[in-house]
C-alpha atoms as a PDB file:
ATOM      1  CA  UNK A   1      -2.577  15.778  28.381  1.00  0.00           C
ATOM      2  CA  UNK A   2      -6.039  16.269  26.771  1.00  0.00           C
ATOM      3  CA  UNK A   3      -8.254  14.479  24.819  1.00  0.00           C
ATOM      4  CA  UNK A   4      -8.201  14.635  20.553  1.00  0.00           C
ATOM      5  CA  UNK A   5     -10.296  16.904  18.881  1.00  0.00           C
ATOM      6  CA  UNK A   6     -12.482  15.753  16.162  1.00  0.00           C
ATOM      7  CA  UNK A   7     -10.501  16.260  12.746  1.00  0.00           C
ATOM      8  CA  UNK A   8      -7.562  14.482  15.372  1.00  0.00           C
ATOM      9  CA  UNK A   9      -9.186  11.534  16.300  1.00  0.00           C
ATOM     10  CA  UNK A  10     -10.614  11.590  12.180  1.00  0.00           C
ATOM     11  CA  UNK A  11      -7.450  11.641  10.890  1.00  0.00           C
ATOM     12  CA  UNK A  12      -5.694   8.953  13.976  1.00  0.00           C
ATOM     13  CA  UNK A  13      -8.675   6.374  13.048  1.00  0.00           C
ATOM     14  CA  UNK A  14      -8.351   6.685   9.251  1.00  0.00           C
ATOM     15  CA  UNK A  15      -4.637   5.757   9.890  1.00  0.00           C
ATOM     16  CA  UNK A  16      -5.633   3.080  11.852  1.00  0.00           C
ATOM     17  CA  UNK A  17      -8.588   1.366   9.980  1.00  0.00           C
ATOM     18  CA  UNK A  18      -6.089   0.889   6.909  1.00  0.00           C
ATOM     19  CA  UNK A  19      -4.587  -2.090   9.190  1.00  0.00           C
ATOM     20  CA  UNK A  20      -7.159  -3.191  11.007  1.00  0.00           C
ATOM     21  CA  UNK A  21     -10.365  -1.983   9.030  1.00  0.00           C
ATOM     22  CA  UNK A  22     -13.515  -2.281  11.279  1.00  0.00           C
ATOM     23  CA  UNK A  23     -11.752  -3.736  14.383  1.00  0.00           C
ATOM     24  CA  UNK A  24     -11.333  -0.281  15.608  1.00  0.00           C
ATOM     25  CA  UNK A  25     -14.109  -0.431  18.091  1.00  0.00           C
ATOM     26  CA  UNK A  26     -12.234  -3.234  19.810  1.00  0.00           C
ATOM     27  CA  UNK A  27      -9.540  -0.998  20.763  1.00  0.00           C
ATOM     28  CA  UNK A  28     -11.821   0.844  22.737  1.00  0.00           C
ATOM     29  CA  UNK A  29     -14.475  -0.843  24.284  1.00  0.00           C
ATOM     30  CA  UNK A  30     -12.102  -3.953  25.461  1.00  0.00           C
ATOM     31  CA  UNK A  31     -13.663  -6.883  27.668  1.00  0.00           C
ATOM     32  CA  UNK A  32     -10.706  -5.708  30.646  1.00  0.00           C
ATOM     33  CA  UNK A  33     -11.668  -2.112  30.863  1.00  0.00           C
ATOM     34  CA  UNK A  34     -12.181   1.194  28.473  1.00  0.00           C
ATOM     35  CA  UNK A  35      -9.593   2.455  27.361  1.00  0.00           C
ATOM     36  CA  UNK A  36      -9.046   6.053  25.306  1.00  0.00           C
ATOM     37  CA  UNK A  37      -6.808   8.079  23.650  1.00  0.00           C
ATOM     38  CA  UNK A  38      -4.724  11.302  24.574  1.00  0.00           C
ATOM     39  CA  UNK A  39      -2.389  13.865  23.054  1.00  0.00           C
ATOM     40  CA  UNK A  40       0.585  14.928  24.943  1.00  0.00           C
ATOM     41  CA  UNK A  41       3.314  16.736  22.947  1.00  0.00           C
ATOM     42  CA  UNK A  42       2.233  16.161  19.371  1.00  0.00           C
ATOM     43  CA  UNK A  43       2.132  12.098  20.599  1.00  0.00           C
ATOM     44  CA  UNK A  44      -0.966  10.033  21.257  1.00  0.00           C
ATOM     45  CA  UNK A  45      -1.310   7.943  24.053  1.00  0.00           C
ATOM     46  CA  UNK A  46      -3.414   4.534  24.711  1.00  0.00           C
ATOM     47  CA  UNK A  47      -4.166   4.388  28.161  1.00  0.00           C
ATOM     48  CA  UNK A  48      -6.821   3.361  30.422  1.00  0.00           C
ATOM     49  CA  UNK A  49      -9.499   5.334  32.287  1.00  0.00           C
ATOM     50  CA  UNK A  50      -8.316   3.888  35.658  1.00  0.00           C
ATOM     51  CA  UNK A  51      -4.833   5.034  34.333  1.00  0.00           C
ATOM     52  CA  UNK A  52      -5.792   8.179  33.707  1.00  0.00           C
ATOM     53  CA  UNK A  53      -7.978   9.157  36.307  1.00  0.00           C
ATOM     54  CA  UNK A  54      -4.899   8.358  38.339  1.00  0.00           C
ATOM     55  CA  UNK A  55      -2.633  10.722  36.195  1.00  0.00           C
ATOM     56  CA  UNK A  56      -4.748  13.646  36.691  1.00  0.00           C
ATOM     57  CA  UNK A  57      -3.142  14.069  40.065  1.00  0.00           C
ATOM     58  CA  UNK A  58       0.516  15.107  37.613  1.00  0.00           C
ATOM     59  CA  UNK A  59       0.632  18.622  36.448  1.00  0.00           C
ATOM     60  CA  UNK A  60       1.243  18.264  32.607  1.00  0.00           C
ATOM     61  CA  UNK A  61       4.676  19.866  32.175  1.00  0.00           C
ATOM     62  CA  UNK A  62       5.817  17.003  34.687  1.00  0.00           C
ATOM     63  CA  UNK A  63       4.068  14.152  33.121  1.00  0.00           C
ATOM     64  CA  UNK A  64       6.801  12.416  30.654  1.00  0.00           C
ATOM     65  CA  UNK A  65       4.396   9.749  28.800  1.00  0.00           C
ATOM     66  CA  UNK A  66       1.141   7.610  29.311  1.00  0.00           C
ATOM     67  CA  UNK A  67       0.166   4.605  28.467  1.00  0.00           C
ATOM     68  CA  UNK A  68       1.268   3.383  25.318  1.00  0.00           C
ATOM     69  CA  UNK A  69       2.505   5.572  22.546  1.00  0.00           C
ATOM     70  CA  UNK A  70       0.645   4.856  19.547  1.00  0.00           C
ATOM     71  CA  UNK A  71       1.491   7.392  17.273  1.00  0.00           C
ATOM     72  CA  UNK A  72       2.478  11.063  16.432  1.00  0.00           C
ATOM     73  CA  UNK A  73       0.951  14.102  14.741  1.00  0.00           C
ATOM     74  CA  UNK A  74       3.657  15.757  12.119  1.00  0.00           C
ATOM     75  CA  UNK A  75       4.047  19.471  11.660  1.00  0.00           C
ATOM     76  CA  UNK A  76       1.659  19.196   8.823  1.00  0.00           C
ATOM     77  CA  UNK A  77      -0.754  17.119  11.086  1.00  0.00           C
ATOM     78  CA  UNK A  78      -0.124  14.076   9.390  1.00  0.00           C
ATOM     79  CA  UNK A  79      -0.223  11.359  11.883  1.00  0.00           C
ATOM     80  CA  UNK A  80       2.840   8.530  11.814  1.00  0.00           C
ATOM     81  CA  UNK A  81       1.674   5.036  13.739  1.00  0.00           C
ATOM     82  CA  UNK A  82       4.805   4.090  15.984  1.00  0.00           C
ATOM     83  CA  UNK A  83       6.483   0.395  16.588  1.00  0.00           C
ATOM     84  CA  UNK A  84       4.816   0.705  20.330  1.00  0.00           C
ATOM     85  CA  UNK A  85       1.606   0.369  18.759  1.00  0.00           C
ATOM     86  CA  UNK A  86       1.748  -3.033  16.836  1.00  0.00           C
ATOM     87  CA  UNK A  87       1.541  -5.003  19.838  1.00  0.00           C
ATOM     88  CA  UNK A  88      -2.144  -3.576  20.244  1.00  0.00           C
ATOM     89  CA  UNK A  89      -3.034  -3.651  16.279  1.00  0.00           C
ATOM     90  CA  UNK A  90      -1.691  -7.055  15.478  1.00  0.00           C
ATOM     91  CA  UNK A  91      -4.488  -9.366  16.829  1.00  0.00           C
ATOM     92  CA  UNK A  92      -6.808  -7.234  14.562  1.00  0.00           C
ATOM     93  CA  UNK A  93      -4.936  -6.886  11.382  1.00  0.00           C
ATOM     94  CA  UNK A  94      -5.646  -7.577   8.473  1.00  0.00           C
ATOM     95  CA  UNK A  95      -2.351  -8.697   6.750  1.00  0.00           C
ATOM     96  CA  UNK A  96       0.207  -6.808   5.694  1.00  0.00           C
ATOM     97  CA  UNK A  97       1.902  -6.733   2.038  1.00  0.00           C
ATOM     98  CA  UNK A  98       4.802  -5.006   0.080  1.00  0.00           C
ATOM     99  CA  UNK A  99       4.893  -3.788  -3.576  1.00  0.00           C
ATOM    100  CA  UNK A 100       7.248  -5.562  -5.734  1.00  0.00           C
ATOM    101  CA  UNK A 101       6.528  -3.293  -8.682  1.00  0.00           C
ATOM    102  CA  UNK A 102       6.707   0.269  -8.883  1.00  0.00           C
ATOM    103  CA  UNK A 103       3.738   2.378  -9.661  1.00  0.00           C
ATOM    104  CA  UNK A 104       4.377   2.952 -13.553  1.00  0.00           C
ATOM    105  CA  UNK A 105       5.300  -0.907 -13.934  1.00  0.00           C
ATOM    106  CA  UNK A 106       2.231  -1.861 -12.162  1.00  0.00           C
ATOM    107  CA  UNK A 107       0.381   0.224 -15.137  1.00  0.00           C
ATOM    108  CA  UNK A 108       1.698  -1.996 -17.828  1.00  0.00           C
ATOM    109  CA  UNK A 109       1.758  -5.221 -16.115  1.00  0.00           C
ATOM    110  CA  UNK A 110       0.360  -8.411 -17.943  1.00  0.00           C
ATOM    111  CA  UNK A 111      -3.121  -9.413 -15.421  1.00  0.00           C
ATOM    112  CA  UNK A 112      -1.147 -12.232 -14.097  1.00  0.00           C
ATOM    113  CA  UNK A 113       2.365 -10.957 -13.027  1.00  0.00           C
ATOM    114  CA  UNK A 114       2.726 -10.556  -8.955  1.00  0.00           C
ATOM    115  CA  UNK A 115       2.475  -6.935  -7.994  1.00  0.00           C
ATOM    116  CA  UNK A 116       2.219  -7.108  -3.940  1.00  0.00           C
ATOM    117  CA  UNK A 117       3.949  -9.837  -1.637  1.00  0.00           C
ATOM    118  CA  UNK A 118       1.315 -10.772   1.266  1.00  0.00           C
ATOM    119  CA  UNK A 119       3.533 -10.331   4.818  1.00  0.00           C
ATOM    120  CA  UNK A 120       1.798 -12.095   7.394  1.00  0.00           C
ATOM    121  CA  UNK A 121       2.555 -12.843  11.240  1.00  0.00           C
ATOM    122  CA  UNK A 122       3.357 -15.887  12.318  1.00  0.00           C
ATOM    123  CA  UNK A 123       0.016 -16.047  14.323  1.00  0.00           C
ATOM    124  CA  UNK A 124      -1.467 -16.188  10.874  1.00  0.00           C
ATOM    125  CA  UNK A 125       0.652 -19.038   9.927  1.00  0.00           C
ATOM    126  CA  UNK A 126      -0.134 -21.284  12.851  1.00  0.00           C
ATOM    127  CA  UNK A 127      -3.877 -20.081  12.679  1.00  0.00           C
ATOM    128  CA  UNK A 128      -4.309 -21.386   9.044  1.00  0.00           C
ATOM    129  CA  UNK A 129      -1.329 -24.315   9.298  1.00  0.00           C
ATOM    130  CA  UNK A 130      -3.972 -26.560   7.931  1.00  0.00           C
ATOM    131  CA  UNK A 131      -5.322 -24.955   4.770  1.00  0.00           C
ATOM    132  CA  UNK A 132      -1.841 -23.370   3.739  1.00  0.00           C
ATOM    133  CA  UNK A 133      -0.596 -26.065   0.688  1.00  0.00           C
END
């Protein structure tokens, strides 16, 4: 278990900040403790510093996992967000959507045909109950 390097932690937060743009810093610095990240076998880890200043006591071959898996680095160090992570990038998202044209169709679309369906959560939804029409 170590800590990313720089063009890691570049390439984790770009990944990131396309859901949840400049809420990034709240994953961090939260209001019930720090909390980092760490690479263990091409996977990052969210865990806390009281977490991990407990885990230090593990030799690294024996430690399994950490924390919560967030993501993964690919061969070609592309990194791949995991399901485990949406429970922590949820509250700050930013809505999700879905294209409904392909790439060359949305070329030669007229300016008012639908080219993305908004996906929101259903926190949205009650959040907003009152404006929706």
């Amino acid at each position: 278990m170590r800590p990313l390097t720089e063009e890691e932690t570049r390439v984790m937060f770009e990944k990131i900040a396309k859901y949840i743009g400049e809420n990034l810093q709240l994953l961090v610095d939260r209001p019930d403790g720090t909390y980092c990240f760490r690479l263990h076998n091409d996977r990052v880890y969210y865990v806390s510093e009281k977490i991990l200043k407990l885990a230090a006591n593990i030799s690294g071959d024996k430690l399994v996992s950490l924390g919560t898996c967030f993501g993964k680095f690919t061969k070609t160090h592309k990194f791949r967000l995991h399901i485990t992570a949406l429970d922590y990038v949820a509250p700050y998202a930013k809505g999700f959507g879905v294209a409904a044209k392909s790439t060359q169709d949305c070329r030669k679309v007229d300016p008012m045909a639908i080219v993305v369906f908004h996906q929101a959560d259903i926190g949205e939804y009650v959040r907003h109950e009152e404006t929706l029409t």
